[in-house]
C-alpha atoms as a PDB file:
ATOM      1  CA  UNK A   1      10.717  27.589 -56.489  1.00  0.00           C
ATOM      2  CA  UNK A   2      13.035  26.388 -59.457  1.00  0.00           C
ATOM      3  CA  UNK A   3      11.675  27.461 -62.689  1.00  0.00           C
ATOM      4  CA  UNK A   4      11.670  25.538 -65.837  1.00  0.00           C
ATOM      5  CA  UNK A   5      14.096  28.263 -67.303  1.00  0.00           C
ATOM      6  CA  UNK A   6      16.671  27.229 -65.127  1.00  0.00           C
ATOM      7  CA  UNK A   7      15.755  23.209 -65.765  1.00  0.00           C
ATOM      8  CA  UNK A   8      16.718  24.256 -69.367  1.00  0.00           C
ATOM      9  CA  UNK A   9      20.169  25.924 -68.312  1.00  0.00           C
ATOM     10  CA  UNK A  10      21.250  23.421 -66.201  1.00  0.00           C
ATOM     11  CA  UNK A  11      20.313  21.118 -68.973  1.00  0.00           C
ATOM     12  CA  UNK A  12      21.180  22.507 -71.943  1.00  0.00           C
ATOM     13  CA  UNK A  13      23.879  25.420 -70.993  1.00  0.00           C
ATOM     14  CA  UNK A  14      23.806  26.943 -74.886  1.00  0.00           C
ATOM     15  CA  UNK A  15      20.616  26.330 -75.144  1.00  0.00           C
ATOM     16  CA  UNK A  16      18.973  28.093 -78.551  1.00  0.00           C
ATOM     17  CA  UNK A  17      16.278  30.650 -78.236  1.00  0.00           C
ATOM     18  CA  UNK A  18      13.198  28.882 -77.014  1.00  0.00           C
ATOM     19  CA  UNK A  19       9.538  30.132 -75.892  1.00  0.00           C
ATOM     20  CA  UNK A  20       7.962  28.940 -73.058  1.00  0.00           C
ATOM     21  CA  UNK A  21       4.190  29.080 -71.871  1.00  0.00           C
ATOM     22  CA  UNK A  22       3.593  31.701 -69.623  1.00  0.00           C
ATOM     23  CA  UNK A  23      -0.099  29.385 -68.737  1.00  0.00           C
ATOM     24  CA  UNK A  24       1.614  25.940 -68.799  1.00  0.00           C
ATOM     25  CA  UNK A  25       5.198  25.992 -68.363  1.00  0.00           C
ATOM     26  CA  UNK A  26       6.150  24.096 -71.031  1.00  0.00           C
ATOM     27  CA  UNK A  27       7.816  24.993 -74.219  1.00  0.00           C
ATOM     28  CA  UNK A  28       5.910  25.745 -76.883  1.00  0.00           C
ATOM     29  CA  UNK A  29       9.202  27.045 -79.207  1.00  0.00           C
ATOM     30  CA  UNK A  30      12.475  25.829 -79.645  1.00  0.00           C
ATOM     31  CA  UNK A  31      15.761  26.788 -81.723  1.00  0.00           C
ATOM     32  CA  UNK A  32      13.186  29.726 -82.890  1.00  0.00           C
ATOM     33  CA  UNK A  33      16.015  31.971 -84.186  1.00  0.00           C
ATOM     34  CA  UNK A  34      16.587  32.532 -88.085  1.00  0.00           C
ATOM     35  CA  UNK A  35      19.645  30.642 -87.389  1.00  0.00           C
ATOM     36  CA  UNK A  36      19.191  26.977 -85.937  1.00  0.00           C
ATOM     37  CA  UNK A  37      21.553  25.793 -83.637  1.00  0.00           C
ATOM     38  CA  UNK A  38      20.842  22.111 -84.157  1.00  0.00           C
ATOM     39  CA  UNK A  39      20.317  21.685 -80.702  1.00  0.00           C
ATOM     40  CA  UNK A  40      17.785  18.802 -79.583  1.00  0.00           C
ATOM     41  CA  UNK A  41      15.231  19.847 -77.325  1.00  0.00           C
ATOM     42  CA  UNK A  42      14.884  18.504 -73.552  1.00  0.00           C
ATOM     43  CA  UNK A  43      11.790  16.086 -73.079  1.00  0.00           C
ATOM     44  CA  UNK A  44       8.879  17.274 -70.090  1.00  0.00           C
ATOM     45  CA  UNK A  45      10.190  14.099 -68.416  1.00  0.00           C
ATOM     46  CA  UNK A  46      13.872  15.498 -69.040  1.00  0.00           C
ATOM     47  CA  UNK A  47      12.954  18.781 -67.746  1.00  0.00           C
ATOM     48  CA  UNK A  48      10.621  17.729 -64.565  1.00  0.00           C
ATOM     49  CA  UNK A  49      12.850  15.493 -63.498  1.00  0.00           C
ATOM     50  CA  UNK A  50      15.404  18.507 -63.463  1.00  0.00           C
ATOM     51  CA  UNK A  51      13.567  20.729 -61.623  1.00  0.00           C
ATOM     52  CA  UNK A  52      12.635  18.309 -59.385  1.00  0.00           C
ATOM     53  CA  UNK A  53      16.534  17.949 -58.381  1.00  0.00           C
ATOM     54  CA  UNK A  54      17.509  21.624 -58.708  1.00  0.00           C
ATOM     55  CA  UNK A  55      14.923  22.126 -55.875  1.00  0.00           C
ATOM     56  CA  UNK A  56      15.909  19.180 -53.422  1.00  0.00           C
ATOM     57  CA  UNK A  57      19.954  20.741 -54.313  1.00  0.00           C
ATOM     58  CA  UNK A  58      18.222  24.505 -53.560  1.00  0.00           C
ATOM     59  CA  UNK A  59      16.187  23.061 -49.970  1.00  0.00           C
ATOM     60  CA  UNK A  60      18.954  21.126 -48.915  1.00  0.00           C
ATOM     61  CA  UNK A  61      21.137  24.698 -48.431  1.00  0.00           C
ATOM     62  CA  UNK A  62      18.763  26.148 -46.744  1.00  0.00           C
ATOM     63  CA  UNK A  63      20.918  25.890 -43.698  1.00  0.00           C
ATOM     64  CA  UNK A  64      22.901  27.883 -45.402  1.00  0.00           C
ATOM     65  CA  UNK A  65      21.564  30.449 -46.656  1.00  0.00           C
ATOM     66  CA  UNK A  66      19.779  30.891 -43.438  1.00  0.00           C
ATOM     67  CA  UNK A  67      23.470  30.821 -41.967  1.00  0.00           C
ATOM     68  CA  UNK A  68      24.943  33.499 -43.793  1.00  0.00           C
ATOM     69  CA  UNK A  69      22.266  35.545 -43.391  1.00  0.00           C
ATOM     70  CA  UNK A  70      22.557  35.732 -39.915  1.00  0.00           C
ATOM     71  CA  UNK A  71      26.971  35.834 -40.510  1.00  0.00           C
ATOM     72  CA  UNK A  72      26.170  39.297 -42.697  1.00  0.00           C
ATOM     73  CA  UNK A  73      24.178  41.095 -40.055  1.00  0.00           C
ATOM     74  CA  UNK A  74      27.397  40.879 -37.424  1.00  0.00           C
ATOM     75  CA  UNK A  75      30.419  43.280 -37.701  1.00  0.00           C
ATOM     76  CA  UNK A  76      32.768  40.334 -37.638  1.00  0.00           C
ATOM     77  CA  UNK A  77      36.087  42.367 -37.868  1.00  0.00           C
ATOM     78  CA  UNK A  78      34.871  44.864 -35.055  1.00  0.00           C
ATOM     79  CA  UNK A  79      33.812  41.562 -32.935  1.00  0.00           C
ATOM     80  CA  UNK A  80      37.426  39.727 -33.594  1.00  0.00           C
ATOM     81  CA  UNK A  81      39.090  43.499 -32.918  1.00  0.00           C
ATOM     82  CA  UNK A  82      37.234  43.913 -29.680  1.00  0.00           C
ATOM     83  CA  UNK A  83      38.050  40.627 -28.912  1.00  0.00           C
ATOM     84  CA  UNK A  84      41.574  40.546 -29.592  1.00  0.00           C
ATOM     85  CA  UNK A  85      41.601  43.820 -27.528  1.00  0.00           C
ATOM     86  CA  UNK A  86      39.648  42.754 -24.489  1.00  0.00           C
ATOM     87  CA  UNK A  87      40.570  38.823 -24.629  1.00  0.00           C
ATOM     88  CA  UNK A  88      36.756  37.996 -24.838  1.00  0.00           C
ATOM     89  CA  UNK A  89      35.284  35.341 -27.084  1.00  0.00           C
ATOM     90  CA  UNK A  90      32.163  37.441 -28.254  1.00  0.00           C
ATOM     91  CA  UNK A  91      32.508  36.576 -31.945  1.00  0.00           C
ATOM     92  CA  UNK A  92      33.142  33.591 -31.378  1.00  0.00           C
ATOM     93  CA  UNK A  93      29.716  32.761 -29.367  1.00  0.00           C
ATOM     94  CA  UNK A  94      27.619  34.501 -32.154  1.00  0.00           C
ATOM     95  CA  UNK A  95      29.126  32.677 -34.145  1.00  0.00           C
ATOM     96  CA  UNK A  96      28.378  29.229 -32.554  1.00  0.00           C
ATOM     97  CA  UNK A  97      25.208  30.558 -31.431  1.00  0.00           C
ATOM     98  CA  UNK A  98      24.538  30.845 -35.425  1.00  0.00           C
ATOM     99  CA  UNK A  99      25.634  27.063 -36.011  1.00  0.00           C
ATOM    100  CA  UNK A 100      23.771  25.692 -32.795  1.00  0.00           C
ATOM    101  CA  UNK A 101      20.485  27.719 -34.227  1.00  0.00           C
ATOM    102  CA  UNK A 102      20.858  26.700 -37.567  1.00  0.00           C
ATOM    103  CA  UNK A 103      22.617  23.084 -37.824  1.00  0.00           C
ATOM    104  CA  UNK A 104      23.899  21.188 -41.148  1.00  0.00           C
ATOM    105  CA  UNK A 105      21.496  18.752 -41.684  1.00  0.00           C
END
């Protein structure tokens, strides 16, 4: 679930020191430090409509993620080793065994 805190970062990268709502999720403090940056603050609208894309960019990898997962629990090298040794194609099956399971979209 994407997070308003990282609405504002992809937003506003430098953005100043802010407070947000523990209850609401909104921002209830911004540019707070003695110093102000200046900085404008991002509207709800602004900052909705950002999380709303950060999470259809975060569920569209979940191919992905679900792919790699499954790439770090083989010993590749050992697999390609063993293979190389014994002219078998075993990492190479898990490995399209991995794609066929879990296809781009």
């Amino acid at each position: 679930m994407i997070t308003i805190t990282e609405a504002i970062q992809s937003l506003v990268p430098n953005a100043p020191a802010h407070y947000i709502s523990t209850t609401t999720d909104e921002i209830v403090g911004w540019d707070v430090a003695e110093v102000k940056t200046g900085i404008p603050q991002p509207t709800q609208a602004e900052l909705d409509a950002e999380v709303i894309r950060l999470q259809a960019v975060y569920d569209s990898q979940l191919y992905a993620r679900t792919r790699k997962a499954k790439y770090d629990l083989l010993n590749q090298d050992e697999m390609r080793y063993d293979d190389t040794k014994n002219s078998t194609t075993t990492w190479v099956d898990a490995i399209d065994a991995i794609k066929v399971a879990h296809p781009k979209p």
